[in-house]
N, C-alpha and C. Protein backbone atom coordinates (compact mmCIF):
# COMPACT_ATOMS: atom_id res chain seq x y z
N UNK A 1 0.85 -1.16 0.00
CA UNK A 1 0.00 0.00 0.00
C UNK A 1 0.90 1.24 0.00
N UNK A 2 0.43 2.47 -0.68
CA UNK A 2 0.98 3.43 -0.67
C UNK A 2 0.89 4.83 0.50
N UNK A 3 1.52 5.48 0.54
CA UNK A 3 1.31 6.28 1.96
C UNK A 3 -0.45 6.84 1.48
N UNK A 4 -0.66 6.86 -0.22
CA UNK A 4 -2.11 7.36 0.05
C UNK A 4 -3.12 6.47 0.40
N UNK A 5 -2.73 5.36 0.11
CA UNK A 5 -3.80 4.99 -0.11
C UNK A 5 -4.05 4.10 1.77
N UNK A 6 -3.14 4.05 2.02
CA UNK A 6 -3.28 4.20 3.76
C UNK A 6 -3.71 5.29 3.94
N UNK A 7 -3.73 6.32 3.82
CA UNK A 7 -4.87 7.79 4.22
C UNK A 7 -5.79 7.84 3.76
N UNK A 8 -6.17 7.37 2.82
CA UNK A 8 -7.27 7.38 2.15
C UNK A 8 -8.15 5.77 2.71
N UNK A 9 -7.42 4.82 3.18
CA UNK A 9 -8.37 4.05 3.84
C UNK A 9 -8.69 4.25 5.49
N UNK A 10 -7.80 5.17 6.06
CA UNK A 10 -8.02 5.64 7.55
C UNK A 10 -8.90 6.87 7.42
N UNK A 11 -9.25 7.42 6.09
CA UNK A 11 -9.74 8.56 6.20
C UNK A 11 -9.16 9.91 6.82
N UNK A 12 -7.60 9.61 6.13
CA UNK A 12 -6.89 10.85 6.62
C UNK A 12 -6.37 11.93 5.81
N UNK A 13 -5.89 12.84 5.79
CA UNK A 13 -4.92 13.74 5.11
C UNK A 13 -3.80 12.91 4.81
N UNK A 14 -3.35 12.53 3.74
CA UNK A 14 -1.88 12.47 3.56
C UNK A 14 -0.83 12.69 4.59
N UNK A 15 -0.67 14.46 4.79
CA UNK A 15 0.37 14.68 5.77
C UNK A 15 0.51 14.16 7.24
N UNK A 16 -0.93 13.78 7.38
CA UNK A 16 -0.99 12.98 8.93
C UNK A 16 -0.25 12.09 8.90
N UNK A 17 -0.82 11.01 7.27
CA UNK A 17 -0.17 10.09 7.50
C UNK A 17 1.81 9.84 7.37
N UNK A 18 2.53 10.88 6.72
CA UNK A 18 3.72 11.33 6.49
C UNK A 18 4.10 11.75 7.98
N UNK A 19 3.32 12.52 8.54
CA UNK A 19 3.54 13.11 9.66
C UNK A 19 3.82 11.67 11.12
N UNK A 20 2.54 11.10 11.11
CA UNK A 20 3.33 9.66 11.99
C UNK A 20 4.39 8.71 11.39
N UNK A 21 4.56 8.91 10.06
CA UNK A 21 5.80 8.09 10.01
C UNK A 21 7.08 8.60 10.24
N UNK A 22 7.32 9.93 10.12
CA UNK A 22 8.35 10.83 10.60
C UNK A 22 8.57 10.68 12.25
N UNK A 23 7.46 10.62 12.84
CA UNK A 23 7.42 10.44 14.28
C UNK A 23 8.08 9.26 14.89
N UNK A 24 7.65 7.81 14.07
CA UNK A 24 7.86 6.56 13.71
C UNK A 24 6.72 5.48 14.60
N UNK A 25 5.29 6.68 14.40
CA UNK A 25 4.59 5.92 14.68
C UNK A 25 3.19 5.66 12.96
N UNK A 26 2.51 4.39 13.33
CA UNK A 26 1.76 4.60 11.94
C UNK A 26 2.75 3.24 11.83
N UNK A 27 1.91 2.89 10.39
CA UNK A 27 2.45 1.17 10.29
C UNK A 27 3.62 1.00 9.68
N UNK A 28 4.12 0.40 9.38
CA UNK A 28 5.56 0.42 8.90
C UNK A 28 5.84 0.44 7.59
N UNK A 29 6.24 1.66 6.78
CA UNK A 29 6.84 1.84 5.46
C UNK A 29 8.55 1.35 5.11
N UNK A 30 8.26 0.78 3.82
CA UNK A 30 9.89 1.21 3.32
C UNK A 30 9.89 0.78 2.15
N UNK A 31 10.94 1.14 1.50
CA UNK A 31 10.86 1.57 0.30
C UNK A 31 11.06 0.66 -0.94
N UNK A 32 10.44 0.86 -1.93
CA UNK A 32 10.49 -0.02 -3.07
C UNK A 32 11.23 0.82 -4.41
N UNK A 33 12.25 1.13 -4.78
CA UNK A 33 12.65 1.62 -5.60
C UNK A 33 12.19 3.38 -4.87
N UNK A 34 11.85 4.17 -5.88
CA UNK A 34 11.69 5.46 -5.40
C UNK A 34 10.35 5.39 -4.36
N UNK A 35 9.65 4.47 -4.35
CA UNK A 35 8.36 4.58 -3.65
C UNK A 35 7.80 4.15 -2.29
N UNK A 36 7.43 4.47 -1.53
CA UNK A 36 7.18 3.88 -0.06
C UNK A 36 6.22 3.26 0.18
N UNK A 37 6.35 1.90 0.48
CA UNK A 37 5.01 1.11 0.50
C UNK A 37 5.01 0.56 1.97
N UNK A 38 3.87 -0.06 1.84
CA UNK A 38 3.28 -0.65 3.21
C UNK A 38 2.65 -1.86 3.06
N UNK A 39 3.40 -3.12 3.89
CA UNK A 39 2.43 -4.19 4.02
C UNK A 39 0.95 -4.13 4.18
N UNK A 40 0.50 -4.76 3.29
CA UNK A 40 -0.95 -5.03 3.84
C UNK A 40 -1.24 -5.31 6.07
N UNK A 41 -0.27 -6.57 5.27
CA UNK A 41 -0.63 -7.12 7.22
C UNK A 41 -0.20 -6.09 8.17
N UNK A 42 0.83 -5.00 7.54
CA UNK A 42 1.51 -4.45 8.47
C UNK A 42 0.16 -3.16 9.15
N UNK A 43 -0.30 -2.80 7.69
CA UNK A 43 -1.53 -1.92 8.51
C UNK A 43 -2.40 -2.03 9.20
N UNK A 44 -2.66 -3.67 8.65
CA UNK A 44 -4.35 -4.50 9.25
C UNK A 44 -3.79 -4.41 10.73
N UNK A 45 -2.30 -4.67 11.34
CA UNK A 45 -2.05 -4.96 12.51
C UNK A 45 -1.81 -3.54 13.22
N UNK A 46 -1.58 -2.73 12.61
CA UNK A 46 -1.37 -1.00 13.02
C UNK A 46 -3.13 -0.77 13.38
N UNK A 47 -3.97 -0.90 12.59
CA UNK A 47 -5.51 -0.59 12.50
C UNK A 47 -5.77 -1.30 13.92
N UNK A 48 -5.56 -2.95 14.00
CA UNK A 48 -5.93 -3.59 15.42
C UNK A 48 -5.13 -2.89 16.51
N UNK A 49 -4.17 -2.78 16.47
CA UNK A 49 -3.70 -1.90 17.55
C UNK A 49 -4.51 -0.88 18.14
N UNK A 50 -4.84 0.25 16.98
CA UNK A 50 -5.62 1.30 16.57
C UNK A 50 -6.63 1.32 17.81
N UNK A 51 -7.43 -0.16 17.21
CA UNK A 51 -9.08 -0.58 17.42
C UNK A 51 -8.95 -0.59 19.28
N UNK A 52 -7.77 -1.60 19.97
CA UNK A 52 -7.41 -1.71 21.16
C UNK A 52 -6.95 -0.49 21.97
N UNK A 53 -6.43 0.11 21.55
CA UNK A 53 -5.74 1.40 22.53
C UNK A 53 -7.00 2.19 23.21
């Protein structure tokens, strides 16, 4: 997944989501050639976290 389209399924701004990964919170990115992606599982398990806190 891409940083948008993780904002766009949390229903966020983009920069939020840029903004917790700078922090180094938010699910875990890294990089694929020029582009920053995101496990699937890695978000589903960021989201359950999410759901628990």
């Amino acid at each position: 997944m891409t940083v948008t389209e993780v904002a766009e399924e949390l229903r966020l701004p983009v920069s939020t989501v840029r903004f917790w990964r700078a922090q180094g919170r938010g699910p875990h990115f890294f990089k694929v050639g020029r582009r920053l992606v995101c496990r699937r599982s890695d978000f589903e398990a960021f989201v359950e976290q999410l759901a628990s806190a």
